[in-house]
PDB file of N, CA and C in Angstrom:
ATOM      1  N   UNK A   1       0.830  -1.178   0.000  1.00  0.00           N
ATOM      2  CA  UNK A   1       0.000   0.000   0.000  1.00  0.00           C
ATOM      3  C   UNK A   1       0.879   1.247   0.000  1.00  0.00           C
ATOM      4  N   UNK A   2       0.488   2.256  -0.568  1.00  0.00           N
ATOM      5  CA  UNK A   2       1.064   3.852  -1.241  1.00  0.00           C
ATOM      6  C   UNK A   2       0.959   4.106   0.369  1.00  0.00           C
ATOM      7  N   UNK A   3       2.161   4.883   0.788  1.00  0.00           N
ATOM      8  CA  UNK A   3       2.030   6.323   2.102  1.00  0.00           C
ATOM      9  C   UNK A   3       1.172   7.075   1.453  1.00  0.00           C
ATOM     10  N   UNK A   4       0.990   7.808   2.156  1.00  0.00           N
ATOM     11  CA  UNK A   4       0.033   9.329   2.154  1.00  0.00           C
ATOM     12  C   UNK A   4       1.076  10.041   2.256  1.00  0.00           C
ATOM     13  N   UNK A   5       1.608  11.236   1.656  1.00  0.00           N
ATOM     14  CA  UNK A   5       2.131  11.973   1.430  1.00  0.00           C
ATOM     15  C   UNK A   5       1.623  13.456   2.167  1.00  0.00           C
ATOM     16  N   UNK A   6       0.125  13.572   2.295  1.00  0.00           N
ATOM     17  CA  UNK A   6       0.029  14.279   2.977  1.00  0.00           C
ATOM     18  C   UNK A   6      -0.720  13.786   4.428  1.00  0.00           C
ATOM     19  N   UNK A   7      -0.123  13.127   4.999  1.00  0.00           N
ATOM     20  CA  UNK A   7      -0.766  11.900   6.263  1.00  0.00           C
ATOM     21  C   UNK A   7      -0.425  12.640   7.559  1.00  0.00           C
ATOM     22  N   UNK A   8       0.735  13.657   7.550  1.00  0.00           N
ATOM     23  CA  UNK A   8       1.656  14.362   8.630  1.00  0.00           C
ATOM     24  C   UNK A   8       0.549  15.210   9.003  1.00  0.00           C
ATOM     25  N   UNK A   9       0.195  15.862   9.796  1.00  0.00           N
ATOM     26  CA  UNK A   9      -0.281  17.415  10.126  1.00  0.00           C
ATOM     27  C   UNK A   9       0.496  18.462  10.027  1.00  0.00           C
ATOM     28  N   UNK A  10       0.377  19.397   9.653  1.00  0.00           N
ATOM     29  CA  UNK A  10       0.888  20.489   9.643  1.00  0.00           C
ATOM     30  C   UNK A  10       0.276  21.376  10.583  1.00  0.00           C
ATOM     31  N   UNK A  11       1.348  22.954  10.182  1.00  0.00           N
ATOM     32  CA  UNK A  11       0.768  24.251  11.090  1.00  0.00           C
ATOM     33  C   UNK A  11       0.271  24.502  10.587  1.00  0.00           C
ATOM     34  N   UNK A  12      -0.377  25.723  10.951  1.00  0.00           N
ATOM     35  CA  UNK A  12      -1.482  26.856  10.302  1.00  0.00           C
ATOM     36  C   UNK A  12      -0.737  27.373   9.068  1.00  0.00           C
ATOM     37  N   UNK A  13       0.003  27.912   9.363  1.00  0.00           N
ATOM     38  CA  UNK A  13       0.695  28.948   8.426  1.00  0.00           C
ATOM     39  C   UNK A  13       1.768  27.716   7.416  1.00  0.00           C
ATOM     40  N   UNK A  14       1.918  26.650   7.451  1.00  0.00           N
ATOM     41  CA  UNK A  14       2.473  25.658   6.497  1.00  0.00           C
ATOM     42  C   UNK A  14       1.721  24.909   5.825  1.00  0.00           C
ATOM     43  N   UNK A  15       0.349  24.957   5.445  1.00  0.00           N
ATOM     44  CA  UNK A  15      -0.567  24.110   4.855  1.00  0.00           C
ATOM     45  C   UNK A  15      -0.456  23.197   3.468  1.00  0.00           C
ATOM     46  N   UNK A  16      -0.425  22.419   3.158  1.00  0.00           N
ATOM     47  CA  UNK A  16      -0.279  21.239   2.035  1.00  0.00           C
ATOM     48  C   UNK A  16      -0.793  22.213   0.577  1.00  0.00           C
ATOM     49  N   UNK A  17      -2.473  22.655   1.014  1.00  0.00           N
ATOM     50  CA  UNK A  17      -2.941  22.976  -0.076  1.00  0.00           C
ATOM     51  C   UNK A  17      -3.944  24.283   0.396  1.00  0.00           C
ATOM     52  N   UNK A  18      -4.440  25.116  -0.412  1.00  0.00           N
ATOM     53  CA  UNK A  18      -5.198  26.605   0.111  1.00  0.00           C
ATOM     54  C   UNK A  18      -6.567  26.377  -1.274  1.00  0.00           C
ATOM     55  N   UNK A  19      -7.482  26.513  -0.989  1.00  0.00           N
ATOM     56  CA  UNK A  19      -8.288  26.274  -1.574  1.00  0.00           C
ATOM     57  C   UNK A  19      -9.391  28.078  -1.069  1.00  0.00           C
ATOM     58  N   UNK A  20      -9.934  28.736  -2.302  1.00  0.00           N
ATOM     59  CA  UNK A  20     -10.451  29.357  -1.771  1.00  0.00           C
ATOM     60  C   UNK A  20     -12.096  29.234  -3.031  1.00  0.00           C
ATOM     61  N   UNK A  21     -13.256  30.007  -2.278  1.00  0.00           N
ATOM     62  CA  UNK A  21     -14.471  29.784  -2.618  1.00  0.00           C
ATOM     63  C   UNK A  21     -14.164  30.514  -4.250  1.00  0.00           C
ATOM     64  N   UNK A  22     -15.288  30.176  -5.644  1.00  0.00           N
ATOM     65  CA  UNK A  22     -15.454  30.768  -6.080  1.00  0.00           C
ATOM     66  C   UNK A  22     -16.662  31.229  -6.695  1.00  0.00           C
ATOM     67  N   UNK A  23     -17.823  30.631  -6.170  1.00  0.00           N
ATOM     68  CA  UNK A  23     -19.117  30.818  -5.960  1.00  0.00           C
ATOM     69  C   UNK A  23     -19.408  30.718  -4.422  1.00  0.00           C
ATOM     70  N   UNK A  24     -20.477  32.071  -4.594  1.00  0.00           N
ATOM     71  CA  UNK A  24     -21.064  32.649  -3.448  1.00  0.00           C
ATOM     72  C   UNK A  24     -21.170  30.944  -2.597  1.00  0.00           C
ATOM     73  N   UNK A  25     -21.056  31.151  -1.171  1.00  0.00           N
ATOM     74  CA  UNK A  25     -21.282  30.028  -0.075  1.00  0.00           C
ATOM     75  C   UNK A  25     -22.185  30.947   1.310  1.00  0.00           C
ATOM     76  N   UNK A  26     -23.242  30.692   1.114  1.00  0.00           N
ATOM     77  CA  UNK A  26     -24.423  31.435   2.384  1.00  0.00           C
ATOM     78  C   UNK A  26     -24.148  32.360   2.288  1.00  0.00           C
ATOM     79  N   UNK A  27     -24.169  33.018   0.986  1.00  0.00           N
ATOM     80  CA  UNK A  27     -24.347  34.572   0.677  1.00  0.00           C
ATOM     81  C   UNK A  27     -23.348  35.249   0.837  1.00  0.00           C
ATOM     82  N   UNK A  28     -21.628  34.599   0.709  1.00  0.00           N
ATOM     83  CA  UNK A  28     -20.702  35.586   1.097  1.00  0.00           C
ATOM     84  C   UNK A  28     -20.449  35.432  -0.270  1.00  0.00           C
ATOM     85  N   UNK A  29     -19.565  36.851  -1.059  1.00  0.00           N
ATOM     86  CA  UNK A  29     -19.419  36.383  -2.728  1.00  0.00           C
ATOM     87  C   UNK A  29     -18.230  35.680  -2.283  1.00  0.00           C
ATOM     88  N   UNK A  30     -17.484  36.030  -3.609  1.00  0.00           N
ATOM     89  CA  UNK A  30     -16.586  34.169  -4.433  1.00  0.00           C
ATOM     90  C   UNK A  30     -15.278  35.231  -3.271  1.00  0.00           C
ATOM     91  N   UNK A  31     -14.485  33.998  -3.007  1.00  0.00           N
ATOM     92  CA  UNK A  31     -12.874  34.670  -2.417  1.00  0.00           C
ATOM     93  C   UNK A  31     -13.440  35.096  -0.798  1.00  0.00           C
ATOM     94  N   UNK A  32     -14.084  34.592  -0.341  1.00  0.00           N
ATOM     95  CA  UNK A  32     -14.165  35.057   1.499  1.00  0.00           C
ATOM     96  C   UNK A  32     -14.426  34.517   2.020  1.00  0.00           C
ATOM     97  N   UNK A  33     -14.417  32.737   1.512  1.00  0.00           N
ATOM     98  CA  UNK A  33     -13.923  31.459   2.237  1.00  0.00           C
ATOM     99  C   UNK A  33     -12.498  30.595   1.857  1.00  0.00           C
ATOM    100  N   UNK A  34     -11.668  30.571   3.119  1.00  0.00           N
ATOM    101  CA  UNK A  34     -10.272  30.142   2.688  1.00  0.00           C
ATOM    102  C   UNK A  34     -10.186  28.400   3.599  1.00  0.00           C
ATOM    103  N   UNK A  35      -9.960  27.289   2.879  1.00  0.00           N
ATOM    104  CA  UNK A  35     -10.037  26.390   3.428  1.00  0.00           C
ATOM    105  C   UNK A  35      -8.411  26.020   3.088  1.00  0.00           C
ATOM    106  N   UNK A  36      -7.145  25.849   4.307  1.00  0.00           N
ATOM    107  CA  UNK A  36      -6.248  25.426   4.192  1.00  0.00           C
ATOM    108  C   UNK A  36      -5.973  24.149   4.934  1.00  0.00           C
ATOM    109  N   UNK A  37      -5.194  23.402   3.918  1.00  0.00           N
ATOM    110  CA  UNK A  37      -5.577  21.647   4.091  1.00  0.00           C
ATOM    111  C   UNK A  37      -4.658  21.635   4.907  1.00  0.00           C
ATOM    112  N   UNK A  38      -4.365  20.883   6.261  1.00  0.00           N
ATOM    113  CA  UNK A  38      -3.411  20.444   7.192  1.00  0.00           C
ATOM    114  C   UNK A  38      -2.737  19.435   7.526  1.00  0.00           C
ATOM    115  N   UNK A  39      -4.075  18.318   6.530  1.00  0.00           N
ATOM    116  CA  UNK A  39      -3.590  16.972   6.421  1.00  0.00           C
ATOM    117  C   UNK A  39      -4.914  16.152   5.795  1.00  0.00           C
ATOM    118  N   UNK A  40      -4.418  15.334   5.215  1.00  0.00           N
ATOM    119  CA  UNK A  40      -5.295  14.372   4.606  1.00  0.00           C
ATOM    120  C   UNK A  40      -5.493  13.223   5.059  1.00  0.00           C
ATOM    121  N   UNK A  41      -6.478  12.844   4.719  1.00  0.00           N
ATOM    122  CA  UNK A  41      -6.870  11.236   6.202  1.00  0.00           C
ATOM    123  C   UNK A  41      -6.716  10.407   5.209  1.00  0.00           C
ATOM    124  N   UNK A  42      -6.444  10.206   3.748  1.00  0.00           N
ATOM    125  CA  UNK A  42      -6.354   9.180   3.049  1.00  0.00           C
ATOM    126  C   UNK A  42      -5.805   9.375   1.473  1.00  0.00           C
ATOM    127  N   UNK A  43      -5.272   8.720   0.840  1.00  0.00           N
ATOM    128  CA  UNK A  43      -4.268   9.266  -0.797  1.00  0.00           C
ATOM    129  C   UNK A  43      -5.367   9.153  -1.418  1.00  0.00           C
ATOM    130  N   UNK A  44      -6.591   8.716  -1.478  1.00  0.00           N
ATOM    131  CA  UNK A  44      -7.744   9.054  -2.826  1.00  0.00           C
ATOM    132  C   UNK A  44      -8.552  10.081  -2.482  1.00  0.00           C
ATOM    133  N   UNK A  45      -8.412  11.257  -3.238  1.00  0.00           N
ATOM    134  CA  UNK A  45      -9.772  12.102  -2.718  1.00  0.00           C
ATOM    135  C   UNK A  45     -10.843  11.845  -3.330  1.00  0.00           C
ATOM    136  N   UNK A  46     -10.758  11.184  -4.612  1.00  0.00           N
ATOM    137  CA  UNK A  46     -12.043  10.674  -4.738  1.00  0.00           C
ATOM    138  C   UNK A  46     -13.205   9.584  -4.402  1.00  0.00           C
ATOM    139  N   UNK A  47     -12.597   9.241  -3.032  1.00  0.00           N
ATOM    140  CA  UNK A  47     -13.200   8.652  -2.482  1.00  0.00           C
ATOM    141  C   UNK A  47     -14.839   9.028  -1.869  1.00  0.00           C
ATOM    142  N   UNK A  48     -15.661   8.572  -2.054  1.00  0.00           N
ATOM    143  CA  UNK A  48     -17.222   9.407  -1.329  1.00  0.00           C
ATOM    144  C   UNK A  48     -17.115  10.179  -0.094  1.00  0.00           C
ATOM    145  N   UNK A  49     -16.702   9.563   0.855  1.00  0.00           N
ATOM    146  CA  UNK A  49     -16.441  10.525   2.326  1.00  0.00           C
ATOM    147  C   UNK A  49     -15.331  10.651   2.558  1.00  0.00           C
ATOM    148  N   UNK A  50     -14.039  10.953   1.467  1.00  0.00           N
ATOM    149  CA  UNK A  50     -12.668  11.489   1.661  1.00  0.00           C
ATOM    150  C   UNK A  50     -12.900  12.967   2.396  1.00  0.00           C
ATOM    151  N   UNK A  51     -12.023  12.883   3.345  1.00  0.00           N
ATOM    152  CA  UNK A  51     -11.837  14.006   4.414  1.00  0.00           C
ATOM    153  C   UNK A  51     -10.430  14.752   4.528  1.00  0.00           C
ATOM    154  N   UNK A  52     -10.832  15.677   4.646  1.00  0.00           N
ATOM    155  CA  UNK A  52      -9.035  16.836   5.199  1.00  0.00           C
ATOM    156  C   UNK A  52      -9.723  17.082   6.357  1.00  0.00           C
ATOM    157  N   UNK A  53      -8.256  17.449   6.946  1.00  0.00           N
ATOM    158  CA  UNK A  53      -8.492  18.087   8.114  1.00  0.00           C
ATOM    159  C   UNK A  53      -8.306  20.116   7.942  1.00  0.00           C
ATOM    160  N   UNK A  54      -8.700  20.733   7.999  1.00  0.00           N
ATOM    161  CA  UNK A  54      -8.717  22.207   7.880  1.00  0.00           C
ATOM    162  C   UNK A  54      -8.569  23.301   8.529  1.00  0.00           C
ATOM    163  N   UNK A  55      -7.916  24.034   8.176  1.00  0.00           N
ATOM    164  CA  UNK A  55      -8.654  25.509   9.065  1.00  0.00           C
ATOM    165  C   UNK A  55      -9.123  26.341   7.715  1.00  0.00           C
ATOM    166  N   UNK A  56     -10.443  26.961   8.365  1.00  0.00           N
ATOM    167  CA  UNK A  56     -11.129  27.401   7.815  1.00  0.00           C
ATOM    168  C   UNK A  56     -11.881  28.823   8.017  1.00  0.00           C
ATOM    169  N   UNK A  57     -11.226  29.744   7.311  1.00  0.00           N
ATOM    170  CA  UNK A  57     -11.772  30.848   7.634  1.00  0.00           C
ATOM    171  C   UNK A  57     -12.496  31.418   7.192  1.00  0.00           C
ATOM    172  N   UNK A  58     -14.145  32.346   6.995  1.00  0.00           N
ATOM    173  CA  UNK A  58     -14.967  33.043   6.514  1.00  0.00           C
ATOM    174  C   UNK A  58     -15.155  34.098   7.699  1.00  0.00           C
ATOM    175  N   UNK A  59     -16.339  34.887   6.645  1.00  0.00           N
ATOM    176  CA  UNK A  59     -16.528  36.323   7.580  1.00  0.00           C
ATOM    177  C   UNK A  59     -17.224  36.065   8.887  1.00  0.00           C
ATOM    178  N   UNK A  60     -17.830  35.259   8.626  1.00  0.00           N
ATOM    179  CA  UNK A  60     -18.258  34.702  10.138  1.00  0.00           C
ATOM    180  C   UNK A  60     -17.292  34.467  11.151  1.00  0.00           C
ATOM    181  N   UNK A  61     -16.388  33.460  10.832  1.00  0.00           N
ATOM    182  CA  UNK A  61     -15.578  33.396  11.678  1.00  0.00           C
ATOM    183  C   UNK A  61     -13.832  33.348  10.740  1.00  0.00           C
ATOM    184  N   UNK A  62     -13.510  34.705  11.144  1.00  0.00           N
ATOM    185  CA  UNK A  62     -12.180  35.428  10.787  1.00  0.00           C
ATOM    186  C   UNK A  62     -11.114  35.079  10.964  1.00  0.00           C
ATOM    187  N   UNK A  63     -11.047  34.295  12.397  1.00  0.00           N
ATOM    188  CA  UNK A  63      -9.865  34.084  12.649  1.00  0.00           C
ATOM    189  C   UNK A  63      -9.072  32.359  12.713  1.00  0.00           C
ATOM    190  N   UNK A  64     -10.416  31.759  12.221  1.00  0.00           N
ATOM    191  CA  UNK A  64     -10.330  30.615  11.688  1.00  0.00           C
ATOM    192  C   UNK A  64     -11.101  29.465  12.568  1.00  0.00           C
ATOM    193  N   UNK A  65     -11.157  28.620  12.039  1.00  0.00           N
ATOM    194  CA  UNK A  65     -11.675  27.239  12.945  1.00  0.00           C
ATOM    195  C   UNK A  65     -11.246  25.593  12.561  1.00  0.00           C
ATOM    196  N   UNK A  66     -10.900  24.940  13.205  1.00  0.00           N
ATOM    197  CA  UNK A  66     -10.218  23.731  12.609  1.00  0.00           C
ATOM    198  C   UNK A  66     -11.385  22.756  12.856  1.00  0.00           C
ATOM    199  N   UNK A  67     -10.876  21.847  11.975  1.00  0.00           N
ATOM    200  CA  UNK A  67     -11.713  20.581  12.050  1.00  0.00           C
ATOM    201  C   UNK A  67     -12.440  19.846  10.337  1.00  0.00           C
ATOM    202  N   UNK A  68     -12.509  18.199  10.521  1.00  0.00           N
ATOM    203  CA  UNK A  68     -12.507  17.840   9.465  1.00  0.00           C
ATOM    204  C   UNK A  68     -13.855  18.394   7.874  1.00  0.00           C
ATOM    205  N   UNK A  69     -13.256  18.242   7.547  1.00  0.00           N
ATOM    206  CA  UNK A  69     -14.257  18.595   5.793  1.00  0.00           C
ATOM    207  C   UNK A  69     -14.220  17.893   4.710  1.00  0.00           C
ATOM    208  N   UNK A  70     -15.386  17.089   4.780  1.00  0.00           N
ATOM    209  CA  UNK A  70     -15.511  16.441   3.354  1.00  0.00           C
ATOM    210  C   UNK A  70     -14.906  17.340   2.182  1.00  0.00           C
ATOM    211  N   UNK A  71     -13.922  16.690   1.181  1.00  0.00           N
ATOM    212  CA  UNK A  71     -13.550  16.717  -0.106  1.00  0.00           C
ATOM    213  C   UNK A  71     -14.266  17.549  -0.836  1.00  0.00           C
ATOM    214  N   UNK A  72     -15.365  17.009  -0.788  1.00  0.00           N
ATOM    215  CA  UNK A  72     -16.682  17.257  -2.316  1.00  0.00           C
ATOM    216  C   UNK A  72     -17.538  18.753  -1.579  1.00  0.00           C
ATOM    217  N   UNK A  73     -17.479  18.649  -0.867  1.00  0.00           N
ATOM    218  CA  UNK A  73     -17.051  20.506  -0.040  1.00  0.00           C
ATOM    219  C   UNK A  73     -16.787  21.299  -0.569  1.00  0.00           C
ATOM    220  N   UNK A  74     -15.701  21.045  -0.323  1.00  0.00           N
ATOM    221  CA  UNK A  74     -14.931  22.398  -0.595  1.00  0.00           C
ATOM    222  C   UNK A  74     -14.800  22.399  -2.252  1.00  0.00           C
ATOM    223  N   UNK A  75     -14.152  21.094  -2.604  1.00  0.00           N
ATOM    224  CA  UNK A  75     -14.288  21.070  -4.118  1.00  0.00           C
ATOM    225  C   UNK A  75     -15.092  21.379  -5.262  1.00  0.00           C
ATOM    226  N   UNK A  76     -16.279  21.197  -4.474  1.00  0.00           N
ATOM    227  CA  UNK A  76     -17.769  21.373  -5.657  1.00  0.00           C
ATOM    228  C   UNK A  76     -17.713  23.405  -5.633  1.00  0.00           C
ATOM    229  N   UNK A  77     -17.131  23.970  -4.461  1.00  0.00           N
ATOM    230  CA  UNK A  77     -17.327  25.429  -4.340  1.00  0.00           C
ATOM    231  C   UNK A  77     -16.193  26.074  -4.638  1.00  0.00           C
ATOM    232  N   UNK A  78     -15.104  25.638  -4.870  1.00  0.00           N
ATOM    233  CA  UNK A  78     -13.721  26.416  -4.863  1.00  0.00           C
ATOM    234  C   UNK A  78     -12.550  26.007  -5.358  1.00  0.00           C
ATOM    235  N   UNK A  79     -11.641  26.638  -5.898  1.00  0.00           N
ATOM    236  CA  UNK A  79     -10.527  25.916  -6.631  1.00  0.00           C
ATOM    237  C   UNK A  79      -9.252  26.463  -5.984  1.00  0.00           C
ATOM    238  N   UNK A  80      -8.208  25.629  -6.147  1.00  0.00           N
ATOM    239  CA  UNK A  80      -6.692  25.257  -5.414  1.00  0.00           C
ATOM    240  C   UNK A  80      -6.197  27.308  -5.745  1.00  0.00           C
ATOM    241  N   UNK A  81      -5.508  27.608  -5.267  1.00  0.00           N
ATOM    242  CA  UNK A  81      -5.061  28.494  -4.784  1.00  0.00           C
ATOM    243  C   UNK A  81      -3.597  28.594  -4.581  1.00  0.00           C
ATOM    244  N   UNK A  82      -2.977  27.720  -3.915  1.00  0.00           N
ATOM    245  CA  UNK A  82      -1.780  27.319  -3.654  1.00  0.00           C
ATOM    246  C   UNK A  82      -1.462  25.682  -3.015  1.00  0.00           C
ATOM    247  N   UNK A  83      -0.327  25.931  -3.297  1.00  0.00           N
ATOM    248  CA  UNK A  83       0.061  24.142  -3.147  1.00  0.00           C
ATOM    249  C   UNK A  83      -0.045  23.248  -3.933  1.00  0.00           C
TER     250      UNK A  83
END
């Protein structure tokens, strides 16, 4: 079986991958949700309930919030950014 390459956790400020919105998400426009990946729970994201782990910041909450996020999430709303 393949390692995970991104299997480690990271910091805040060292994230794997930065993904930001580009259609409106609960009425904020495109670019004012930032989901940065910290680690990945598994090497297929196309898996149905493939998960990252995140911090995640919107105007709601600015200064961020961690915790896991389905794939098809963030993906169906936003494209890679960095990483």
């Amino acid at each position: 079986m393949a390692k995970n390459p991104c299997g480690k956790m990271r910091k805040r400020d060292q994230p794997y991958e930065v993904w930001q919105n580009v259609v409106p998400v609960f009425g904020c426009p495109p670019g004012s949700w930032t989901w940065k990946v910290l680690k990945k729970w598994q090497i297929d994201d196309r898996k149905p309930f493939a998960r990252w782990f995140c911090e995640v910041t919107t105007p709601m909450v600015p200064d961020g919030e961690l915790g896991d996020v389905y794939v098809t999430d963030i993906t169906s709303v936003a494209r890679k950014v960095a990483g």
